[in-house]
C-alpha atoms as a PDB file:
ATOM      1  CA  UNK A   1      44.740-121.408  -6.717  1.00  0.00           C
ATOM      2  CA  UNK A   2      43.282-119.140  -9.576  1.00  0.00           C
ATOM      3  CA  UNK A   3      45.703-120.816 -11.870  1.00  0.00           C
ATOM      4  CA  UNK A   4      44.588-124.308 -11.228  1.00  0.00           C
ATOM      5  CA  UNK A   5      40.866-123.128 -11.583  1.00  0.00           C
ATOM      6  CA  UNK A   6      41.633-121.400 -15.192  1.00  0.00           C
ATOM      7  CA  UNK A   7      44.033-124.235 -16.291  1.00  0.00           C
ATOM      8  CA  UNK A   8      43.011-127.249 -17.868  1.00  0.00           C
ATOM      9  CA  UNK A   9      44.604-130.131 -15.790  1.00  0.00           C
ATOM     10  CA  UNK A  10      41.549-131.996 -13.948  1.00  0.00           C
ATOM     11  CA  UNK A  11      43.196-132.968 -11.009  1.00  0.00           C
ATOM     12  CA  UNK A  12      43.945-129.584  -9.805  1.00  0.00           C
ATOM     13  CA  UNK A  13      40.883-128.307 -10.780  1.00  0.00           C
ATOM     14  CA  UNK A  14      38.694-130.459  -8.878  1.00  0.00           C
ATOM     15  CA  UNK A  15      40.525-130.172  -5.899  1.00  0.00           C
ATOM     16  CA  UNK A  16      40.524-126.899  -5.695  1.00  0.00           C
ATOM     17  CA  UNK A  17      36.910-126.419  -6.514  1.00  0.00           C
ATOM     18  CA  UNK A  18      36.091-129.067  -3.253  1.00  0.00           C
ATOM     19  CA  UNK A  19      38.540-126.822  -1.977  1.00  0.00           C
ATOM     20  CA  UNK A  20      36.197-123.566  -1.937  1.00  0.00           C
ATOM     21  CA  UNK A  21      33.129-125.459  -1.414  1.00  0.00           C
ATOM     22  CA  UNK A  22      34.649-126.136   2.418  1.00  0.00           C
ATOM     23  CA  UNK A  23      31.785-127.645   4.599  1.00  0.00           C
ATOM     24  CA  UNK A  24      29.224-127.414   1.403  1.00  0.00           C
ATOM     25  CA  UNK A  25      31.597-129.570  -0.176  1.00  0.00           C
ATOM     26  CA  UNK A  26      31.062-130.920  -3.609  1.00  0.00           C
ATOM     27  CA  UNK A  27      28.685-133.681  -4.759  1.00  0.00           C
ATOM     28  CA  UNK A  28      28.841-135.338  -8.519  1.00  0.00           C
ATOM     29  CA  UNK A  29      25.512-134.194  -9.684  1.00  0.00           C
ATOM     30  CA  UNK A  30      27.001-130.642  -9.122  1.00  0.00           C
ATOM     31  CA  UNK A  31      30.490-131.383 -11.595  1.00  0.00           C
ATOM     32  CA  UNK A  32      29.060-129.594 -14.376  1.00  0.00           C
ATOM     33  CA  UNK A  33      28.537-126.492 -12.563  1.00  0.00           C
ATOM     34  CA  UNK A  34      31.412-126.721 -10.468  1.00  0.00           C
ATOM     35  CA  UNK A  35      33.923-127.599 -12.968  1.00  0.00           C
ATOM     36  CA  UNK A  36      33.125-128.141 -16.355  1.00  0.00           C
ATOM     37  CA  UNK A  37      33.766-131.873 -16.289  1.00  0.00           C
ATOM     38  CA  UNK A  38      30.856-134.414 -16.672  1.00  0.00           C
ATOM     39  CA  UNK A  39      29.764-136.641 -13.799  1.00  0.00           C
ATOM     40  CA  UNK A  40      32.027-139.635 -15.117  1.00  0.00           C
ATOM     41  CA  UNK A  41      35.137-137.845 -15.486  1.00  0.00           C
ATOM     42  CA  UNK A  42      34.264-136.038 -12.290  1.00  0.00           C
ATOM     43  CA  UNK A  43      33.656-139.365 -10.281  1.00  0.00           C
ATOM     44  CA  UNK A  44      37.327-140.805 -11.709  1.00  0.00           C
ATOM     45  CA  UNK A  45      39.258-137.741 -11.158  1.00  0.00           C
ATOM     46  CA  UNK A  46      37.928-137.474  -7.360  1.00  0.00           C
ATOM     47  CA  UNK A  47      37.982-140.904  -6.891  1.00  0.00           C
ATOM     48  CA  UNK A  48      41.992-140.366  -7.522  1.00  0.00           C
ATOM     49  CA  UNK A  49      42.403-137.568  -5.480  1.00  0.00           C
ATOM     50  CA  UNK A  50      40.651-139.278  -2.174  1.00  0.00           C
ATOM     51  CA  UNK A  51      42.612-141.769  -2.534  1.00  0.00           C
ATOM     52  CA  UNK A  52      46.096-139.783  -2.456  1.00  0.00           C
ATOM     53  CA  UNK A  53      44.311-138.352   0.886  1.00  0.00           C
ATOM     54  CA  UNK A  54      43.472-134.911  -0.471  1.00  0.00           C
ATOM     55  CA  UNK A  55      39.876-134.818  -0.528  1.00  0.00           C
ATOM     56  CA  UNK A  56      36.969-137.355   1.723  1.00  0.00           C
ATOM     57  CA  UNK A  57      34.083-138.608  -0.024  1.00  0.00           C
ATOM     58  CA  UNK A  58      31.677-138.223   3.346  1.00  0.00           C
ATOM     59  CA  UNK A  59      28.606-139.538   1.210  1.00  0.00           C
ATOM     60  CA  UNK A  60      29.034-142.210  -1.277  1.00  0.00           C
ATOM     61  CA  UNK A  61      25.482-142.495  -2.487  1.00  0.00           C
ATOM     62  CA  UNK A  62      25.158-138.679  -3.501  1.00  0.00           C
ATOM     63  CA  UNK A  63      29.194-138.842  -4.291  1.00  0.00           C
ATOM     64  CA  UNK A  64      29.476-135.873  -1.985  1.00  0.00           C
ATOM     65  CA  UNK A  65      33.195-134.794  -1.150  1.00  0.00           C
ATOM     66  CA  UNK A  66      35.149-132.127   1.246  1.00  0.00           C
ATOM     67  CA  UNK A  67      38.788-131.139   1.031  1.00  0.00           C
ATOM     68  CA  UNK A  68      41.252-132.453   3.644  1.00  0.00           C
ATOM     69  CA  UNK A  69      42.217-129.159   5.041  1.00  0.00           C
ATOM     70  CA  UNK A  70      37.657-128.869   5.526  1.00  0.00           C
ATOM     71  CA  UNK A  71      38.526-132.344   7.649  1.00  0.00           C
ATOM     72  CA  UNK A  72      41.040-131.210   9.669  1.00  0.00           C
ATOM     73  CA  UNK A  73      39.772-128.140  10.408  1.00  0.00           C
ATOM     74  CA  UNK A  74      36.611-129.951  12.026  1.00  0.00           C
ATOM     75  CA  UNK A  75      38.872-132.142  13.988  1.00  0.00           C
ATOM     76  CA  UNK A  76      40.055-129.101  15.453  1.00  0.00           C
ATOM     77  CA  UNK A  77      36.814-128.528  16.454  1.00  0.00           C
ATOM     78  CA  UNK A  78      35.557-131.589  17.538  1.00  0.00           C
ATOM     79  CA  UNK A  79      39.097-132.005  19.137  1.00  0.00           C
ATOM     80  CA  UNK A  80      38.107-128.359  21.489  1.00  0.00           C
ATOM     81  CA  UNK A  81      34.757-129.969  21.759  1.00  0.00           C
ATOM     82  CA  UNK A  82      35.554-133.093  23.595  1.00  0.00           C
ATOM     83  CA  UNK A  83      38.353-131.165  25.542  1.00  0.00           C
ATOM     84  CA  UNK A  84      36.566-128.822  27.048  1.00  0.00           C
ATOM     85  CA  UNK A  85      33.421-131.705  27.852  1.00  0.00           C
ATOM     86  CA  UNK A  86      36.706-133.619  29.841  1.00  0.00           C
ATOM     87  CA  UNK A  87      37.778-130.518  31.699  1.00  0.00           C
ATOM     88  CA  UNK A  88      34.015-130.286  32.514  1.00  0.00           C
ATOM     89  CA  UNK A  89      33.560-133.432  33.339  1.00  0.00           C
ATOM     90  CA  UNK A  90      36.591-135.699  34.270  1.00  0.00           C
ATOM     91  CA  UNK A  91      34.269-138.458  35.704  1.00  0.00           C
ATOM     92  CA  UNK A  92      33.135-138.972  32.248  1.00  0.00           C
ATOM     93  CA  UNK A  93      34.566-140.985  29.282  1.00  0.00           C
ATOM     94  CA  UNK A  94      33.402-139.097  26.403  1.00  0.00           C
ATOM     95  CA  UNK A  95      30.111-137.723  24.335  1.00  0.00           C
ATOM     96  CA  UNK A  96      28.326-140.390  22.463  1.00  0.00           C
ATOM     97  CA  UNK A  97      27.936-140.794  18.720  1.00  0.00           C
ATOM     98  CA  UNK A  98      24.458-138.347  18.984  1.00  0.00           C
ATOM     99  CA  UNK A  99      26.013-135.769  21.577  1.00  0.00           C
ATOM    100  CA  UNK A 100      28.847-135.524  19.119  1.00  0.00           C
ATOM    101  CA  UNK A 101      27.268-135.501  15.500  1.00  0.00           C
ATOM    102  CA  UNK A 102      24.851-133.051  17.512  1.00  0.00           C
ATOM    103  CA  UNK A 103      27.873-130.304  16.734  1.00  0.00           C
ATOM    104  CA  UNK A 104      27.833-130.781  13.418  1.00  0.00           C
ATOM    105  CA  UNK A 105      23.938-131.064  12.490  1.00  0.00           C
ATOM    106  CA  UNK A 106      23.607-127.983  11.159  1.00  0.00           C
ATOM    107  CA  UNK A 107      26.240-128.540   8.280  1.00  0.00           C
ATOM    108  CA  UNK A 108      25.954-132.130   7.798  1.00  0.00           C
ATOM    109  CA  UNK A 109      23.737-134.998   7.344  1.00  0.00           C
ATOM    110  CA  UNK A 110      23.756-137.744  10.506  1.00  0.00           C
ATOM    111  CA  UNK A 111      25.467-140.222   7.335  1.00  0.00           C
ATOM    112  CA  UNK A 112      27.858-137.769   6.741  1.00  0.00           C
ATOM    113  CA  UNK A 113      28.964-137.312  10.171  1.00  0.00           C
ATOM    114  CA  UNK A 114      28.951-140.931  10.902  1.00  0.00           C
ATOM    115  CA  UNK A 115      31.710-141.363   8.020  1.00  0.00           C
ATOM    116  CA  UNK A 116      33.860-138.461   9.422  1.00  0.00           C
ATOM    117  CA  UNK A 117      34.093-139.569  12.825  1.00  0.00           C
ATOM    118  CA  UNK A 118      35.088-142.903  11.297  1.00  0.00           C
ATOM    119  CA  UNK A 119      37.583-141.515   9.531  1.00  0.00           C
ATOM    120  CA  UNK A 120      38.503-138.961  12.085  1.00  0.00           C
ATOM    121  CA  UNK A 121      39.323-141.936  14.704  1.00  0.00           C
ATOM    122  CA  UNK A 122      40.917-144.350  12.091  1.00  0.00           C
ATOM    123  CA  UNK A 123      43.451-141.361  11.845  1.00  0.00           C
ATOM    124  CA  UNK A 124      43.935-140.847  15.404  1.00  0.00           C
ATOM    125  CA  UNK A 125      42.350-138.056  16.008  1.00  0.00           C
ATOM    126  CA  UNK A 126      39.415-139.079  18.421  1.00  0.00           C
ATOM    127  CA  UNK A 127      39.030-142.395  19.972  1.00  0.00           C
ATOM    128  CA  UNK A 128      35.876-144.655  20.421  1.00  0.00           C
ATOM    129  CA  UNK A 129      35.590-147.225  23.282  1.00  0.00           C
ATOM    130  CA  UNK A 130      32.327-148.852  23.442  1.00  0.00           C
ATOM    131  CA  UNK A 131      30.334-146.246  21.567  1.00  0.00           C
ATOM    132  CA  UNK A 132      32.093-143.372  23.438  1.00  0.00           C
ATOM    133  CA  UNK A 133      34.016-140.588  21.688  1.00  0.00           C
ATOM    134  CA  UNK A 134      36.890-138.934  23.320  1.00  0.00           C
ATOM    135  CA  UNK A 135      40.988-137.602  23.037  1.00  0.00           C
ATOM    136  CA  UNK A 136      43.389-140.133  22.369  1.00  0.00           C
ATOM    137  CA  UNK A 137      44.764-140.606  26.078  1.00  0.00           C
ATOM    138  CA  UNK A 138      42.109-139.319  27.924  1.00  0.00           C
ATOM    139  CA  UNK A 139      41.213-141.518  31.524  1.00  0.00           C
ATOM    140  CA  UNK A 140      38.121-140.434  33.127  1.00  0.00           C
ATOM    141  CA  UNK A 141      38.498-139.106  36.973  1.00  0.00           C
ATOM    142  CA  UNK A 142      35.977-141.019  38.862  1.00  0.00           C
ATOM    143  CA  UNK A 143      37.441-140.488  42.603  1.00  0.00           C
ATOM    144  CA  UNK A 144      38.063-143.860  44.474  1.00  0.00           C
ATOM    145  CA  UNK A 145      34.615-143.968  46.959  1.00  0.00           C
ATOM    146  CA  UNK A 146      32.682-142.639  43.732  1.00  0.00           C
ATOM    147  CA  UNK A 147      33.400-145.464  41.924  1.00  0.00           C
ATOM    148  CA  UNK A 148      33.336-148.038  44.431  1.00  0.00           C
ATOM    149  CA  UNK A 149      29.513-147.210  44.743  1.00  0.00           C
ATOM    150  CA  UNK A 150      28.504-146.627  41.368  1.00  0.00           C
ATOM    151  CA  UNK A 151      30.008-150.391  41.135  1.00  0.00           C
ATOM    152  CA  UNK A 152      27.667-151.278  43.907  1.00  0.00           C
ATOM    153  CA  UNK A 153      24.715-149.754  42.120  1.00  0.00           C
ATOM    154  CA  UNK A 154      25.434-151.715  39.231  1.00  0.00           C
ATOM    155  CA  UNK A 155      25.804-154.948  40.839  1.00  0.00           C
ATOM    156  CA  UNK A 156      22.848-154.827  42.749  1.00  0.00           C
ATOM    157  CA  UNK A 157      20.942-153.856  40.300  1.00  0.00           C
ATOM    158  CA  UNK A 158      22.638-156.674  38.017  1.00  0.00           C
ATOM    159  CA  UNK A 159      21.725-158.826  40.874  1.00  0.00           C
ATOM    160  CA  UNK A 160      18.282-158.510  41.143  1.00  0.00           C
ATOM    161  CA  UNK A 161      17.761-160.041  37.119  1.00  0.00           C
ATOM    162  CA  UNK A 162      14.286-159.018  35.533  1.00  0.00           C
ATOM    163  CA  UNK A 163      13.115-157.446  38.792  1.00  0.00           C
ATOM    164  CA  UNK A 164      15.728-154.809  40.136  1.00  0.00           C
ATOM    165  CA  UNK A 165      15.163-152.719  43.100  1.00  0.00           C
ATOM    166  CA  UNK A 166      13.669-149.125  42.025  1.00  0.00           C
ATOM    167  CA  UNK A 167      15.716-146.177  42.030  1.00  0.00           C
ATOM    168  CA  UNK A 168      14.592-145.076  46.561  1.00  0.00           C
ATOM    169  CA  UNK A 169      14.993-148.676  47.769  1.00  0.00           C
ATOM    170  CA  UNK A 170      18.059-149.355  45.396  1.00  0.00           C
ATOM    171  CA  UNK A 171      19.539-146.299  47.137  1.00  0.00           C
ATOM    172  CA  UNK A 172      18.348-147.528  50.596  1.00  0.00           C
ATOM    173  CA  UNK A 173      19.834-150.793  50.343  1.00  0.00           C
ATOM    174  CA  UNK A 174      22.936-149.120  49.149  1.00  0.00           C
ATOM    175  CA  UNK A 175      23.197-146.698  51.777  1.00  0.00           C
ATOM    176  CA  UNK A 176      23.412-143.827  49.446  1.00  0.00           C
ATOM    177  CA  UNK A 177      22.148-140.639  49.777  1.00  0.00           C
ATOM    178  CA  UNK A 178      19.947-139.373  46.776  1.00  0.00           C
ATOM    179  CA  UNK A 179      22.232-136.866  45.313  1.00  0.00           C
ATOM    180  CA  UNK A 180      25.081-138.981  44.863  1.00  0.00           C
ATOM    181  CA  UNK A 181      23.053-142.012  43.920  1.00  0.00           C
ATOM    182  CA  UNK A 182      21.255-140.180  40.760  1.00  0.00           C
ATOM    183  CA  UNK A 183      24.824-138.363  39.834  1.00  0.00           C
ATOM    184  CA  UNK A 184      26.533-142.332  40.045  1.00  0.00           C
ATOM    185  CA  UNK A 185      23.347-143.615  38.424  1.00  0.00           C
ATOM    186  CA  UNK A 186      23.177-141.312  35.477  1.00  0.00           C
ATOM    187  CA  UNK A 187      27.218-141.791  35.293  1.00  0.00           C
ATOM    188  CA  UNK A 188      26.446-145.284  34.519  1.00  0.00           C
ATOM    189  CA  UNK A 189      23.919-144.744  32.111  1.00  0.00           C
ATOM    190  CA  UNK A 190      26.036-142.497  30.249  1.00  0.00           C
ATOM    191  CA  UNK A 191      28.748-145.662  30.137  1.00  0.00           C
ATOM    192  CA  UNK A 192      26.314-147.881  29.142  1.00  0.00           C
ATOM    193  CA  UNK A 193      26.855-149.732  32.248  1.00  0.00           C
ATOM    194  CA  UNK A 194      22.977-149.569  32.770  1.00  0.00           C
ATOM    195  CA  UNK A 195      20.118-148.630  30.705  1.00  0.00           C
ATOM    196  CA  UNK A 196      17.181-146.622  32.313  1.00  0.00           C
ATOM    197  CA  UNK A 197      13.959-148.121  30.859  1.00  0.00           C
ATOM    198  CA  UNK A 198      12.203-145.459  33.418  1.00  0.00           C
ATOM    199  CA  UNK A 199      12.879-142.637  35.637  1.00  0.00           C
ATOM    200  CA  UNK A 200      12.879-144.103  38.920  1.00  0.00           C
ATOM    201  CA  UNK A 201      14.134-148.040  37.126  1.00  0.00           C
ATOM    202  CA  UNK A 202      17.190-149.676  35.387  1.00  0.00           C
ATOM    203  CA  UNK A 203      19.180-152.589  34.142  1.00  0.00           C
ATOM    204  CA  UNK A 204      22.340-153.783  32.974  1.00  0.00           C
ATOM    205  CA  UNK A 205      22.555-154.358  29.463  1.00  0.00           C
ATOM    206  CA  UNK A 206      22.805-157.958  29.050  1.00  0.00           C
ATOM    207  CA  UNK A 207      19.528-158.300  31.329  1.00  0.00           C
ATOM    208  CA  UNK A 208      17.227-155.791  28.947  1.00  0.00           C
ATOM    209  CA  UNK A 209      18.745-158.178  25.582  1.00  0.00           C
ATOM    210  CA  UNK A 210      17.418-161.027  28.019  1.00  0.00           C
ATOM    211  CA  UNK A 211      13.991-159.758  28.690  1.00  0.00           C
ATOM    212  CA  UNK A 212      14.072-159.169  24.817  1.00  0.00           C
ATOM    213  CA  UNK A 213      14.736-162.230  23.684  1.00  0.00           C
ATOM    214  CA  UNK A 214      11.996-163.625  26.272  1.00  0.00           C
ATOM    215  CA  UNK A 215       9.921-161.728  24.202  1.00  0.00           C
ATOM    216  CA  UNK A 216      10.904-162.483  20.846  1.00  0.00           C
ATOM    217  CA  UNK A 217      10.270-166.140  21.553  1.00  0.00           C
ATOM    218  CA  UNK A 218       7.190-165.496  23.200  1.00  0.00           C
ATOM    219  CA  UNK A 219       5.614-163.782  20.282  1.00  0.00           C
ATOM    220  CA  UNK A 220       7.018-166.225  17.746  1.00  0.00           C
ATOM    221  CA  UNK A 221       5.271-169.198  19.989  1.00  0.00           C
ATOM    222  CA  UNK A 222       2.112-166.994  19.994  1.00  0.00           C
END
């Protein structure tokens, strides 16, 4: 390591340097400091090493890059993240994007941690299913009854269009008790089965994008 920084090869150099920074990384502006090397020859030399996979530019605009081994070793910690959130909570899928990047806030910009978590799932090491994070393999644990109702929720709430029941009747004509019904209904929320617009009121996705578009057109007309 010492040797690379004293030497006069780029390549090694650079890395190395990104290598120290760790979560700081380093961003172009900074190549003089850093290394010696202007911002050009900085930006080329880089832009070789990320793509032989040893460094990740996780801001293009500000040219900001970490070191693989700074990549992995957030994996590892997203990976422990999401695994203990499943052990926690096997009826659930995953954290979403915000719950996630919510780790990592204090070392990184909401950009930056969008294009790790792209990167970390392109390489396998988390997976995204409609806007949920989670393992690679992992199956949520809704027991059979549980999610019988919560489909029942859903339904009848899909069922009653732009005017679904509120959250005590919707439980009444479900003929579920309170507890379970705001566990199931929160459940669905969190799996973007539903959307809660208020405390006590949902409804299904496609219904909300409905009610907007009634509005769209209505204020274009008007």
């Amino acid at each position: 390591r010492l040797k690379a920084l004293a030497g006069r090869e780029p390549e090694p150099l650079v890395e190395q340097v990104i290598l120290l920074q760790a979560t700081r990384g380093v961003r172009t502006v900074e190549a003089g400091i850093r290394t010696g090397l202007t911002a050009a020859r900085f930006a080329q030399v880089a832009g070789k090493l990320a793509s032989q996979g040893h460094i990740f530019q996780v801001d293009p605009e500000t040219g900001k890059f970490v070191h693989q081994q700074t990549l992995q070793r957030i994996a590892r910690f997203l990976e422990r993240v999401l695994g203990d959130y499943h052990r926690a909570n096997p009826a659930r899928e995953g954290l979403t994007r915000p719950e996630l990047a919510g780790k990592l806030s204090l070392l990184f910009s909401e950009k930056e941690v969008g294009r790790m978590l792209g990167k970390l799932v392109k390489d396998g090491s988390l997976a995204l299913d409609k806007q949920i994070y989670r393992l690679p393999g992992h199956e949520r644990q809704v027991p059979g009854q549980q999610a019988a109702l919560m489909e029942k929720l859903v339904e009848t709430i899909r069922a009653g269009g732009l005017q679904p029941l509120r959250r005590t009747l919707l439980l009444e004509a479900c003929a579920i008790d309170e507890k379970t019904g705001i566990q199931l209904l929160n459940l669905a929320a969190h799996e973007q089965q539903l959307v809660r617009v208020k405390a006590d009121l949902y409804y299904t996705p496609e219904v909300l994008e409905d009610i907007r578009q009634r509005l769209r057109t209505y204020l274009a007309e008007h």
